[in-house]
N, C-alpha and C. Protein backbone atom coordinates (compact mmCIF):
# COMPACT_ATOMS: atom_id res chain seq x y z
N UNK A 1 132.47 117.01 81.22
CA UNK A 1 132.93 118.28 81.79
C UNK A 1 131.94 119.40 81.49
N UNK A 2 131.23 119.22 80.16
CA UNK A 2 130.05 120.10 80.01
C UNK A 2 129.06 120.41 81.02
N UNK A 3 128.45 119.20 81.01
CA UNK A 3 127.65 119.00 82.11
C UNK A 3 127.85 119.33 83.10
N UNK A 4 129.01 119.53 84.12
CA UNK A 4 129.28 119.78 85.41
C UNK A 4 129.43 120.89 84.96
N UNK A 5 129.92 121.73 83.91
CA UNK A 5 130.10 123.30 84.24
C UNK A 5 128.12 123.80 84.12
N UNK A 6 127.23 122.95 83.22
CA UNK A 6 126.17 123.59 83.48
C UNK A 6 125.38 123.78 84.91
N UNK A 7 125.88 122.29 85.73
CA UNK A 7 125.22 122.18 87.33
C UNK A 7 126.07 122.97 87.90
N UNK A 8 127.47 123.77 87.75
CA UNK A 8 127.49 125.11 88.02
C UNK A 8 126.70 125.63 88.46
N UNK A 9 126.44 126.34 86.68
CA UNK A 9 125.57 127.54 86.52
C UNK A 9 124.01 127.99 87.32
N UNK A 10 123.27 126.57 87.41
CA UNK A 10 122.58 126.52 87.86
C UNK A 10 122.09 127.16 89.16
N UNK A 11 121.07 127.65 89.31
CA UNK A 11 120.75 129.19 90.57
C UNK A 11 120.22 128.05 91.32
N UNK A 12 120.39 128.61 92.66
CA UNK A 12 120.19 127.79 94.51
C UNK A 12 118.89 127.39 94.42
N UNK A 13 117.83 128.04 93.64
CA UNK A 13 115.91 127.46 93.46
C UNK A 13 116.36 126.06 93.56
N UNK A 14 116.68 125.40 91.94
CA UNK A 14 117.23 124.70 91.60
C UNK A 14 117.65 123.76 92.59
N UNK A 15 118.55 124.13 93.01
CA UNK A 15 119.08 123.01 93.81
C UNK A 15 118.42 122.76 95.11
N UNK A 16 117.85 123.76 95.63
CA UNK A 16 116.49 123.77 96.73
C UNK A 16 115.45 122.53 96.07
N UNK A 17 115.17 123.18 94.84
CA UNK A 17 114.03 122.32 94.72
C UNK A 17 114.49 120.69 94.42
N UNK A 18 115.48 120.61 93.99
CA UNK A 18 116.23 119.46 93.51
C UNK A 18 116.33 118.29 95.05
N UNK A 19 116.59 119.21 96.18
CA UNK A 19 116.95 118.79 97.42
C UNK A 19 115.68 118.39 98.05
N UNK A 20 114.68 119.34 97.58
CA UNK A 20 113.48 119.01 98.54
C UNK A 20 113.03 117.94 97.91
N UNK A 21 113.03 117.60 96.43
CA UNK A 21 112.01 116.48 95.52
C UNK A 21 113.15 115.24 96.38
N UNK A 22 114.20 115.43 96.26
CA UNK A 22 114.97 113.91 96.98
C UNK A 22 114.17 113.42 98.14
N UNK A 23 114.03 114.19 99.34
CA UNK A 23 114.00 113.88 100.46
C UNK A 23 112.38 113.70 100.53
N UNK A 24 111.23 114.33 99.48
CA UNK A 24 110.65 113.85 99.43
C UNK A 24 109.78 112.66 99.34
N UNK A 25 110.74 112.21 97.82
CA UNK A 25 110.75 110.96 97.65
C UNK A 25 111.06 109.97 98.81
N UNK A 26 112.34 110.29 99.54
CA UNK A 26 112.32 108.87 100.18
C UNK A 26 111.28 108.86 101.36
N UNK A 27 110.73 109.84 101.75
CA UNK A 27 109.67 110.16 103.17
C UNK A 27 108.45 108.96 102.35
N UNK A 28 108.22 109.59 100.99
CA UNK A 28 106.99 108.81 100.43
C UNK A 28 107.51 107.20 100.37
N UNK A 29 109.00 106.97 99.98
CA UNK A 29 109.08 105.43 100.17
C UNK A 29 109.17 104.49 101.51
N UNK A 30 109.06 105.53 102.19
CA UNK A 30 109.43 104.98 103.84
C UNK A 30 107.81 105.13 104.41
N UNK A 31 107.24 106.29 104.28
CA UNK A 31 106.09 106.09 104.30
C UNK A 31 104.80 104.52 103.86
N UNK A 32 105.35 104.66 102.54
CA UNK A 32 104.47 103.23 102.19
C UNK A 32 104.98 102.17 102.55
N UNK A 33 106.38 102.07 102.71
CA UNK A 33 106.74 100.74 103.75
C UNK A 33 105.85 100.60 104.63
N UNK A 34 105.31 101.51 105.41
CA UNK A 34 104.81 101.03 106.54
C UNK A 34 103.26 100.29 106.73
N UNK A 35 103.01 100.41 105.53
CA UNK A 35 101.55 99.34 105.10
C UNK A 35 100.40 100.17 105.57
N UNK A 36 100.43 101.56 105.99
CA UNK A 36 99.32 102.74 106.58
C UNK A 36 98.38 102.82 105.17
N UNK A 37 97.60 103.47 105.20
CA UNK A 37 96.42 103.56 103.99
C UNK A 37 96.58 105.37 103.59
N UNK A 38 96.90 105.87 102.35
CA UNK A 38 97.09 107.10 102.16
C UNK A 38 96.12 107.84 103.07
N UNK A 39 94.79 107.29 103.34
CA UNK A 39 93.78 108.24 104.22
C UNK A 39 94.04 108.20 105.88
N UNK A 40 94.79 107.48 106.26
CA UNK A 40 95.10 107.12 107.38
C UNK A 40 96.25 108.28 107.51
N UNK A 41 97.22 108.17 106.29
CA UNK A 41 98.07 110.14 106.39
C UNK A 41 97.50 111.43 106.33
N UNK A 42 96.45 111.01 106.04
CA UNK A 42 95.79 112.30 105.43
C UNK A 42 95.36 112.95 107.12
N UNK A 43 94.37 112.07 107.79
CA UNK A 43 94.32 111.92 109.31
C UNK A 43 95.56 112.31 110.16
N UNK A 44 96.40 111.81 109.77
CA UNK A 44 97.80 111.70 110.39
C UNK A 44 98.43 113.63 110.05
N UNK A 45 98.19 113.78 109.08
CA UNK A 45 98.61 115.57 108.79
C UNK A 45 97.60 115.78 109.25
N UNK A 46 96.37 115.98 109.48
CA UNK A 46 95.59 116.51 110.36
C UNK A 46 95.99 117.20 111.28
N UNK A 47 96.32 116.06 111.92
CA UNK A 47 96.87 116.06 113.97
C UNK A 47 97.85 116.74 113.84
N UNK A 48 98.83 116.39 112.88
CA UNK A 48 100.08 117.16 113.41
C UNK A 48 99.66 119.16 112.84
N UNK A 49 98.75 118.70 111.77
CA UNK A 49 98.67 120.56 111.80
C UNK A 49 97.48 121.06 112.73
N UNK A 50 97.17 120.28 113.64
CA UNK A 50 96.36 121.10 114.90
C UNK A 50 97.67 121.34 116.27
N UNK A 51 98.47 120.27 116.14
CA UNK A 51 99.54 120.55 117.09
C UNK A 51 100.33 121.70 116.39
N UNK A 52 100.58 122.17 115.60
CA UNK A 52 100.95 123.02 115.30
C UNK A 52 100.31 124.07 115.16
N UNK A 53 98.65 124.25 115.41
CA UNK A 53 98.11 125.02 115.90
C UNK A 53 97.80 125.84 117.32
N UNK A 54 98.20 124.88 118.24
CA UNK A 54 98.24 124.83 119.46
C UNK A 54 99.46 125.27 119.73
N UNK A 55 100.78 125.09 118.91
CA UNK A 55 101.88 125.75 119.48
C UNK A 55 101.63 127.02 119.05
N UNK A 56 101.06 127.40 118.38
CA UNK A 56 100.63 128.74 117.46
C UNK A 56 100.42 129.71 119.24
N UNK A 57 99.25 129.08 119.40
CA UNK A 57 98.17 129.06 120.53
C UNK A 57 98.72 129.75 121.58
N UNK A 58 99.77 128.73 121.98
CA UNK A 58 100.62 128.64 123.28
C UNK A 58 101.78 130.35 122.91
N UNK A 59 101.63 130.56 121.66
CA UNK A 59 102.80 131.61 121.13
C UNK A 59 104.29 130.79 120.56
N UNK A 60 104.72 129.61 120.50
CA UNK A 60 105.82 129.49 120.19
C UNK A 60 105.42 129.04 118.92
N UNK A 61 106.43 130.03 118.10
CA UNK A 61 105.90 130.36 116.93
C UNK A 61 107.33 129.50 116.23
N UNK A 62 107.77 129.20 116.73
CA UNK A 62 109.62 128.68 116.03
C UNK A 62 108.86 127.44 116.13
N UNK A 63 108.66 126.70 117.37
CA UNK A 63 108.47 125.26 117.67
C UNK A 63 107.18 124.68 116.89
N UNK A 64 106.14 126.02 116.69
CA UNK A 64 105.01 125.79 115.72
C UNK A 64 105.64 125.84 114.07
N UNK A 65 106.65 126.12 113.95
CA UNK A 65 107.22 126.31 112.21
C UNK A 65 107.44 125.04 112.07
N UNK A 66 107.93 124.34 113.23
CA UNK A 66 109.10 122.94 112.89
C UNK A 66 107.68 122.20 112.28
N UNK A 67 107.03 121.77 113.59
CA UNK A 67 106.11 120.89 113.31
C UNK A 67 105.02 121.05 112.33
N UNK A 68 104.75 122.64 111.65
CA UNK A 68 104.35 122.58 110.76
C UNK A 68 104.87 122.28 109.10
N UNK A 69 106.26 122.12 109.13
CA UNK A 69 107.20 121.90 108.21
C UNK A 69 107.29 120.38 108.01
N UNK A 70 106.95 119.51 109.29
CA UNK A 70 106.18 118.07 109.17
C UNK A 70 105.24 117.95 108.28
N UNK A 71 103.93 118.67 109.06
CA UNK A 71 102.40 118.21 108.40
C UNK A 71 102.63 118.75 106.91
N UNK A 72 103.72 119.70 106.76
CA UNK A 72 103.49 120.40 105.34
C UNK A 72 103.80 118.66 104.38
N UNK A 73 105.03 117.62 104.71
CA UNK A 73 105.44 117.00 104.01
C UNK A 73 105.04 115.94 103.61
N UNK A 74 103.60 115.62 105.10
CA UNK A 74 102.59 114.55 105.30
C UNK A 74 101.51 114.78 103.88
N UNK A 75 101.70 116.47 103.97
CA UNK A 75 100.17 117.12 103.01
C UNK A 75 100.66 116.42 101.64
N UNK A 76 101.70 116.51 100.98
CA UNK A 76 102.34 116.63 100.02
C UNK A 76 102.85 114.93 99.83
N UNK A 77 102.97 113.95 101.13
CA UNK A 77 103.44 112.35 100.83
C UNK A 77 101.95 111.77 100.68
N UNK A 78 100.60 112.31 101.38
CA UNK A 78 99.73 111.29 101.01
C UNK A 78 99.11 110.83 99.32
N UNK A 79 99.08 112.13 98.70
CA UNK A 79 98.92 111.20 97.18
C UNK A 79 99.64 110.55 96.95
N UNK A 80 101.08 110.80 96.50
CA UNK A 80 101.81 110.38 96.42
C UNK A 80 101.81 108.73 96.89
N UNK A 81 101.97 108.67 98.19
CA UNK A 81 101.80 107.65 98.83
C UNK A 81 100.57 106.69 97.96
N UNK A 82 99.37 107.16 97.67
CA UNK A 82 98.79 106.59 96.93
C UNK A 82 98.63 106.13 95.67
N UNK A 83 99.52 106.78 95.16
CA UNK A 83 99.60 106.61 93.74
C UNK A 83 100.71 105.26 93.57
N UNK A 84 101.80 105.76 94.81
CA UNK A 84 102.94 104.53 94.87
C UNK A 84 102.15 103.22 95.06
N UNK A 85 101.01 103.20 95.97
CA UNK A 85 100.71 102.18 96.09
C UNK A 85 99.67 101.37 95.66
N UNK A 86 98.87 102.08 94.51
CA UNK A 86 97.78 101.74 93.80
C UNK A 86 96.62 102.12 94.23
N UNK A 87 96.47 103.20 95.12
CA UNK A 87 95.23 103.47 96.14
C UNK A 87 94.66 104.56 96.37
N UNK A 88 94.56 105.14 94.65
CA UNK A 88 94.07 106.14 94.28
C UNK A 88 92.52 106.19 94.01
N UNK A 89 91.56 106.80 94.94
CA UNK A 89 90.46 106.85 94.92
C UNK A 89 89.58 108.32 94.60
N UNK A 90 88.68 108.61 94.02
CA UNK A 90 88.03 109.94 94.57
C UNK A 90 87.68 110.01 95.46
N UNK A 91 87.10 109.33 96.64
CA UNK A 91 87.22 109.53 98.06
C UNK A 91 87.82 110.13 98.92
N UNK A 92 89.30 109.42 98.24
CA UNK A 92 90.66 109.76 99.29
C UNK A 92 90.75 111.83 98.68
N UNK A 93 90.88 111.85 97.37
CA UNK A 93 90.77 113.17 97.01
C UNK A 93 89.96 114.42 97.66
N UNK A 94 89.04 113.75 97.53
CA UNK A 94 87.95 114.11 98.52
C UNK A 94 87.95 114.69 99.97
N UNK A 95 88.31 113.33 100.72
CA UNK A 95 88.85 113.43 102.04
C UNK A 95 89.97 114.41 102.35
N UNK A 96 91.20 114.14 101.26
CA UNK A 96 92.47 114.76 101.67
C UNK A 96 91.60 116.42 101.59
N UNK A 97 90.66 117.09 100.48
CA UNK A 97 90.82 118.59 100.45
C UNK A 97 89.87 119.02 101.60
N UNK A 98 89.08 117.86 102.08
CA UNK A 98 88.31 118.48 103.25
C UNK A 98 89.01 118.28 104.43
N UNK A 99 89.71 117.23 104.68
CA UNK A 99 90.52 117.95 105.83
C UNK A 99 91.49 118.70 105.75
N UNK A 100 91.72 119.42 104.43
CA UNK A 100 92.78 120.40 104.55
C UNK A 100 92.35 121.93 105.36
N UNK A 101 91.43 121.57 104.35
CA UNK A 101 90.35 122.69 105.22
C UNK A 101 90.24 123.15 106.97
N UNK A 102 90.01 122.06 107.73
CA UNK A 102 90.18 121.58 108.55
C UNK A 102 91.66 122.29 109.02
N UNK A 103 92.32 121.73 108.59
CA UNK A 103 93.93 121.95 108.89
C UNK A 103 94.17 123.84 109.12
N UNK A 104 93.64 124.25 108.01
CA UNK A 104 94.12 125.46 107.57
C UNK A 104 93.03 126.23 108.97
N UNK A 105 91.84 125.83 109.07
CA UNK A 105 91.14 126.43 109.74
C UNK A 105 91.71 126.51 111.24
N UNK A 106 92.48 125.36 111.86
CA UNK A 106 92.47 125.13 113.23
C UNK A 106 93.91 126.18 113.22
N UNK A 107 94.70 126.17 112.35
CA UNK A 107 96.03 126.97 112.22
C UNK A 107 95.90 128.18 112.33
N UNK A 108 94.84 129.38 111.73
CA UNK A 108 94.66 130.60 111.93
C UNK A 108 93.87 130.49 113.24
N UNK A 109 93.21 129.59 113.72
CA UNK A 109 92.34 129.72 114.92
C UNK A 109 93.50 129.35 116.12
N UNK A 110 94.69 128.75 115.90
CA UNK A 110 95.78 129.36 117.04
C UNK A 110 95.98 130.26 116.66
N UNK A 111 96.37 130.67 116.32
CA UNK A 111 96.74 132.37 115.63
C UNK A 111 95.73 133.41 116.42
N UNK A 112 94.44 133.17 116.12
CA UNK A 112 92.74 133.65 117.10
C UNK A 112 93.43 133.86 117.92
N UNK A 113 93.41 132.35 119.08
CA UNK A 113 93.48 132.42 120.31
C UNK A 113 94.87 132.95 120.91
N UNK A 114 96.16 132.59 120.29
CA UNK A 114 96.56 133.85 120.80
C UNK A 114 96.99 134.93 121.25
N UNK A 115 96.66 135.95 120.27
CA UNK A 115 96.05 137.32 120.29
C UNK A 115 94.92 137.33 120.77
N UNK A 116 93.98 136.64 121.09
CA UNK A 116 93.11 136.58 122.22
C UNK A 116 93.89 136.75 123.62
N UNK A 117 94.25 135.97 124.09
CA UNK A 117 94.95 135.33 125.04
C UNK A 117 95.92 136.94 125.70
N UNK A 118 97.10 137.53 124.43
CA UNK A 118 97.75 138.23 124.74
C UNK A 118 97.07 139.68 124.95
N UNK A 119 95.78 139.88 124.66
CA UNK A 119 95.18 141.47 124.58
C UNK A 119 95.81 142.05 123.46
N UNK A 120 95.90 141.68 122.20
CA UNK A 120 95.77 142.22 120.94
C UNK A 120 94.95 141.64 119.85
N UNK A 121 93.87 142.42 120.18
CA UNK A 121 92.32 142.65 119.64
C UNK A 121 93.05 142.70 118.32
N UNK A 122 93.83 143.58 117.87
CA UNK A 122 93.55 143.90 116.32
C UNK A 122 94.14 142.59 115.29
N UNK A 123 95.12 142.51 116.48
CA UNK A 123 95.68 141.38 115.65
C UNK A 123 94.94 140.09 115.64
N UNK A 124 94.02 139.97 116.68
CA UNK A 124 93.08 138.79 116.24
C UNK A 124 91.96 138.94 115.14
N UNK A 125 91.89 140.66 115.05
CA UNK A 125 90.94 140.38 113.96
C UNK A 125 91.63 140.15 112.74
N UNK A 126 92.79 140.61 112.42
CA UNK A 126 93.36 140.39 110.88
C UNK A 126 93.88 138.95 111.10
N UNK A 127 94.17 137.89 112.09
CA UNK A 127 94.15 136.27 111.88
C UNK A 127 92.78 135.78 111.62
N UNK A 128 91.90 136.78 111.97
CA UNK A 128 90.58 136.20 112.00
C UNK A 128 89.74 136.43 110.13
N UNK A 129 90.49 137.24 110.03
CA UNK A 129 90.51 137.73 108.54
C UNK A 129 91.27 136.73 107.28
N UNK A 130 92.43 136.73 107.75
CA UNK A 130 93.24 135.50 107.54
C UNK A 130 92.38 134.42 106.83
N UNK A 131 92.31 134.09 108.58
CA UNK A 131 91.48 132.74 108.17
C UNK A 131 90.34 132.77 107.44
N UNK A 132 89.48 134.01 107.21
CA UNK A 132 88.36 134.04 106.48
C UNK A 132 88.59 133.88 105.08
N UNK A 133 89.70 134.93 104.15
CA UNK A 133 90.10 135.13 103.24
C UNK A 133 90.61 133.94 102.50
N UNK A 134 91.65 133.27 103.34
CA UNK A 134 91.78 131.71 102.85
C UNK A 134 90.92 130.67 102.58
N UNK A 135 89.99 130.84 103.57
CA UNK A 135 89.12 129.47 103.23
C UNK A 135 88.07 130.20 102.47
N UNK A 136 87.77 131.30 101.71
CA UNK A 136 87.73 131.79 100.69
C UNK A 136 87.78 131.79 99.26
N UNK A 137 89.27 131.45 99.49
CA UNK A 137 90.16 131.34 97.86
C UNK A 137 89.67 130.06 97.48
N UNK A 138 89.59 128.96 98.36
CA UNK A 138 89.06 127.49 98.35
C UNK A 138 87.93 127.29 97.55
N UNK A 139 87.28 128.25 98.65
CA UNK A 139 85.25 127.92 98.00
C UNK A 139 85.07 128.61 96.94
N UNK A 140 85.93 129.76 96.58
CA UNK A 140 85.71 130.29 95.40
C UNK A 140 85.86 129.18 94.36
N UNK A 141 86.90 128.73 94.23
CA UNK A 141 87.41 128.02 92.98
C UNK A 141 86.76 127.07 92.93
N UNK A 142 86.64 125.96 94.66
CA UNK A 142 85.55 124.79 94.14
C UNK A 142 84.10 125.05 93.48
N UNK A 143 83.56 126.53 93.66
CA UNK A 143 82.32 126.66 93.38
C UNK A 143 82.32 127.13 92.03
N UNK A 144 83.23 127.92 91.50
CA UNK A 144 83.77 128.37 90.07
C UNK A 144 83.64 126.94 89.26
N UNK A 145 84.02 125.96 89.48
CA UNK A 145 84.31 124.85 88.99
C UNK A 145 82.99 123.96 88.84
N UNK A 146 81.91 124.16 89.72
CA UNK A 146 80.83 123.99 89.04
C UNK A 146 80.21 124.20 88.35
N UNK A 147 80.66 125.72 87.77
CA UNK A 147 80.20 126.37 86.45
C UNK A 147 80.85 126.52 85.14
N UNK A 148 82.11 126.31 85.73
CA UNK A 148 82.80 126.74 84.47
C UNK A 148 83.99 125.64 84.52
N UNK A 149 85.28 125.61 83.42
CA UNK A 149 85.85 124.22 83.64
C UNK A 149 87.06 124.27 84.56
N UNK A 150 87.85 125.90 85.08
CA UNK A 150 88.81 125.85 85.26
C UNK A 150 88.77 127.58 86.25
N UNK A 151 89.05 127.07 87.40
CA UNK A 151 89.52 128.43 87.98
C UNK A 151 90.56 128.96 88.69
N UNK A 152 91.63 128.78 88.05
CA UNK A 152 92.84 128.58 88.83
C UNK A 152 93.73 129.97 88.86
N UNK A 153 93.06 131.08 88.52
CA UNK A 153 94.13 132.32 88.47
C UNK A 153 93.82 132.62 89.94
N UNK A 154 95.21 133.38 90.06
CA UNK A 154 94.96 134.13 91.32
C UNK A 154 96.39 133.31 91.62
N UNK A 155 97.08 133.84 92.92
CA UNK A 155 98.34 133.51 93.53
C UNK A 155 98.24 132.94 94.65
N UNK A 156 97.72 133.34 96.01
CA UNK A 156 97.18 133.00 97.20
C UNK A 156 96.79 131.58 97.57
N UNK A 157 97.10 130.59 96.76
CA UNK A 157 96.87 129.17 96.91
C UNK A 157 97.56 128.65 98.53
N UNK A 158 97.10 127.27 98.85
CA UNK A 158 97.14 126.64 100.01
C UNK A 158 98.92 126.46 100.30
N UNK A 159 99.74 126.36 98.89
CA UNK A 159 101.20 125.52 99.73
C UNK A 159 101.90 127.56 99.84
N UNK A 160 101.59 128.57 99.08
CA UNK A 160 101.58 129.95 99.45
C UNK A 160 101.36 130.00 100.39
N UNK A 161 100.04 129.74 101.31
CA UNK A 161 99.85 130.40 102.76
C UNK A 161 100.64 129.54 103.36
N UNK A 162 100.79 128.34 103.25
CA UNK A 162 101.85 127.49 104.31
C UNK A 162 103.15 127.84 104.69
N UNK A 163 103.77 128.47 103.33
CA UNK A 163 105.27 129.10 103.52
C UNK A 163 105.54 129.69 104.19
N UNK A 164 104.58 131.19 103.87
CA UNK A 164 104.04 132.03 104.44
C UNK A 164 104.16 131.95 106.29
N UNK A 165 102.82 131.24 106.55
CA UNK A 165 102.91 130.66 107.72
C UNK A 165 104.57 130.05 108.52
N UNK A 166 105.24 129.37 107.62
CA UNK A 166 106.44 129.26 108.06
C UNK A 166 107.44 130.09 108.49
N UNK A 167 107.35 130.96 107.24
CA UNK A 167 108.36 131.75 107.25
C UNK A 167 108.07 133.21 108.53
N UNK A 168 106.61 133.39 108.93
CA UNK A 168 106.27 133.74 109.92
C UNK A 168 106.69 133.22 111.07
N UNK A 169 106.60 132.20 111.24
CA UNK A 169 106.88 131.44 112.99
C UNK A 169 108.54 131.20 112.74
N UNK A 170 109.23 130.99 111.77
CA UNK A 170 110.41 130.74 111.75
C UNK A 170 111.13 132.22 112.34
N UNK A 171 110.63 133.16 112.18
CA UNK A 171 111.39 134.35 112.85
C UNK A 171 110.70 134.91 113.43
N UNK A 172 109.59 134.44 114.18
CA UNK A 172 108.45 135.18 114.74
C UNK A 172 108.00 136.48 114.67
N UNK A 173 107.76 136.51 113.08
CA UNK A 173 107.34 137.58 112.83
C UNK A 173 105.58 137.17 111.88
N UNK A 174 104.70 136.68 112.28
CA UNK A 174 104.04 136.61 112.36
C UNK A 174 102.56 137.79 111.88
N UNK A 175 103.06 138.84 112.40
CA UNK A 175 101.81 139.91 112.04
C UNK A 175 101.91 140.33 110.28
N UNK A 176 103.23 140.74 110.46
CA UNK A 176 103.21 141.34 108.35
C UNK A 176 102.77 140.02 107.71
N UNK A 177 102.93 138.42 108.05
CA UNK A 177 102.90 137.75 107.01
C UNK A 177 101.19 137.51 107.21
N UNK A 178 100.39 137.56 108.10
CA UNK A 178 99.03 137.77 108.38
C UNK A 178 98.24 139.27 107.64
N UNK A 179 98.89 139.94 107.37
CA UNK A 179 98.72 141.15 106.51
C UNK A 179 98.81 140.53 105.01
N UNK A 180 99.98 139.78 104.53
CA UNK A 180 100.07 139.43 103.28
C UNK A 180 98.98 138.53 102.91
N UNK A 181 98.92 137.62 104.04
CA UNK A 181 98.43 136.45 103.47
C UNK A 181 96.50 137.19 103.16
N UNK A 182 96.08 137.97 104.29
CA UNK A 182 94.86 138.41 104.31
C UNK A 182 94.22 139.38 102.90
N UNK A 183 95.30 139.77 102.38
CA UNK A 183 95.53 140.99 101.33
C UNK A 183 95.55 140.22 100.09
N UNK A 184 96.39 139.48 99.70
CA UNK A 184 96.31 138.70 98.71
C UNK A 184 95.39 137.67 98.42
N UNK A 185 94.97 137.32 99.45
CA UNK A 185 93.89 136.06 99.50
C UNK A 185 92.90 136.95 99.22
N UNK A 186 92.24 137.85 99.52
CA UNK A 186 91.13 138.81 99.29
C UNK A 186 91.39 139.27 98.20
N UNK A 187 92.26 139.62 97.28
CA UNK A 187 92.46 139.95 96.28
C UNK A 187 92.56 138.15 94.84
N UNK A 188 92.93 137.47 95.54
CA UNK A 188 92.73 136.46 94.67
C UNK A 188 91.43 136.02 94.69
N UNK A 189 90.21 136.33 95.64
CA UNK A 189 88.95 135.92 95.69
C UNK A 189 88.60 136.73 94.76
N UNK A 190 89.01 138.38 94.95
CA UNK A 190 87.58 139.08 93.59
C UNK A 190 88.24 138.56 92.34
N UNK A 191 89.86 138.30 92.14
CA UNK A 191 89.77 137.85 90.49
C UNK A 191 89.18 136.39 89.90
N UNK A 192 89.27 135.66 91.23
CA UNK A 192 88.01 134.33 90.42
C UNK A 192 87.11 134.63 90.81
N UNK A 193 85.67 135.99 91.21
CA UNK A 193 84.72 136.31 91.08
C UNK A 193 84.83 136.54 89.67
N UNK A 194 85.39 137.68 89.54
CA UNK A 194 85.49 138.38 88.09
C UNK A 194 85.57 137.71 87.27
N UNK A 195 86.63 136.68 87.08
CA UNK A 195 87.11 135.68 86.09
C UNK A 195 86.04 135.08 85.73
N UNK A 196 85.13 134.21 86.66
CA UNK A 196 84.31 133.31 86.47
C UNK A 196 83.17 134.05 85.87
N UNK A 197 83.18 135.20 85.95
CA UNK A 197 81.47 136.00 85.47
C UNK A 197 82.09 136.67 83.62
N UNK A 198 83.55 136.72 83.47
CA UNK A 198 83.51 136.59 82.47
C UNK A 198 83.59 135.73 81.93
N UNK A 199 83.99 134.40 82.36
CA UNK A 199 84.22 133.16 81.69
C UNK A 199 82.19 133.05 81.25
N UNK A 200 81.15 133.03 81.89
CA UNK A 200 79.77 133.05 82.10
C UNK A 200 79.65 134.03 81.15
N UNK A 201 79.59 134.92 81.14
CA UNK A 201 79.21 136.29 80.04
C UNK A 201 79.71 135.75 78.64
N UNK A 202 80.96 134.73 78.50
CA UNK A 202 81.24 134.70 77.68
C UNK A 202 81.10 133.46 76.72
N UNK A 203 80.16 132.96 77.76
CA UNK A 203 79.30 131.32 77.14
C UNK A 203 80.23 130.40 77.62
N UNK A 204 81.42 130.22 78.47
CA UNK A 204 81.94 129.07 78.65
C UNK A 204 81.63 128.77 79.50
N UNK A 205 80.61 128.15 80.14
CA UNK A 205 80.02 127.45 81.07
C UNK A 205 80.11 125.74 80.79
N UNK A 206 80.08 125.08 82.15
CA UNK A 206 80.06 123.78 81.81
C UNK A 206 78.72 123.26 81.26
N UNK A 207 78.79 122.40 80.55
CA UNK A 207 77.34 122.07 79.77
C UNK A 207 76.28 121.49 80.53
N UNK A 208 76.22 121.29 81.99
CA UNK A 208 75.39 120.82 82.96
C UNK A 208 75.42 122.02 84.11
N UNK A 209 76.22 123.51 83.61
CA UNK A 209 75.96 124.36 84.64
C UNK A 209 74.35 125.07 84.59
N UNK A 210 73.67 125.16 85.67
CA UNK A 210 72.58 125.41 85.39
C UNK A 210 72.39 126.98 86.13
N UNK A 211 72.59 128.08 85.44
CA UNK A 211 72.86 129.07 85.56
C UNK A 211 72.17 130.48 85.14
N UNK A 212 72.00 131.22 86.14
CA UNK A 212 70.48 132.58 84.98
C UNK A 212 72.12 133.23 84.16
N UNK A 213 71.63 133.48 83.13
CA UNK A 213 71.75 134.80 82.34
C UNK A 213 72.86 135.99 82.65
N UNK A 214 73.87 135.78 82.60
CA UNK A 214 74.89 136.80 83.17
C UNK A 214 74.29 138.31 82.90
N UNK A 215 73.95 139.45 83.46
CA UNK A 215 74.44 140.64 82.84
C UNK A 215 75.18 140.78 82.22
């Protein structure tokens, strides 16, 4: 009786997140039933987040949430998937963050086209910003990481802009969350500039970083 009065108490996150790890799981066990190769999903979220770029494209921004609420679960079953099935490689690691890249890029580039398409210039430049700022936060950190051991501050990360992105097309409101995402992502780039030049100033460099002399 304890117990059930604490799963009470417990706040809706909780049970959100409780709900999403279930249904996760079984996508990843139904997934590896099917004898596919984790890189073969990785491919597979690809496609579906360019079709969901294209609905971007086309403007249906609801029908672009759904199907991006797919590729989001594809992004999130292929390790997984690999790990279930012993077919954990640096390759596949590899592969999965460069076509994320990929992913993220073709998604603000419906977004481009359109506000191309509709005659709002401004708003293509702040998707166009968007997309700059994000794939940004990326190269910052992978390149931080050649110098130093760890660059992970900042907020603006990849499953952030995805929500984001959702929670935009889910009510087609689209422009403020292109403001957020552009604002914060630019702001999470100068703190792993900064970060990393004090981490450097302050001798923690990786021992094979080959690096001049901080100011």
């Amino acid at each position: 009786m304890e117990n059930d009065h604490k799963d009470l108490k417990r706040p809706i996150t909780y049970w959100i997140g409780e709900g999403a790890g279930w249904l996760l799981q079984h996508v990843v066990t139904g997934l590896a039933a099917t004898g596919l190769t984790p890189n073969m999903f990785t491919f597979l979220g690809m496609g579906v987040n360019s079709a969901a770029a294209a609905l971007f494209a086309m403007g249906l921004f609801r029908q672009a949430a759904a199907v991006l609420f797919l590729a989001a679960f594809l992004d999130m079953a292929d390790g997984r998937v690999a790990r279930r099935v012993g077919q954990v490689t640096a390759f596949g690691g590899f592969l999965d963050s460069t076509l994320d890249r990929y992913s993220d890029l073709a998604l603000y580039m419906g977004l481009v086209v359109h506000y191309t398409l509709i005659g709002r210039t401004f708003y293509m430049v702040l998707a166009a910003v968007a997309m700059a700022s994000s794939f940004m936060v990326s190269y910052s950190r992978a390149r931080a990481e050649s110098l130093i051991h760890s660059c992970k501050v900042g907020f603006m990360e990849r499953p952030e802009r995805l929500v984001l992105l959702l929670i935009g097309g889910t009510f087609a409101r689209m422009a403020p969350v292109l403001w957020v995402i552009a604002t914060i992502s630019t702001i999470t780039v100068i703190h792993r500039v900064v970060y990393t030049w004090q981490e450097l100033r302050a001798g923690r460099s990786l021992p094979d970083a080959s690096v001049p002399q901080p100011f």
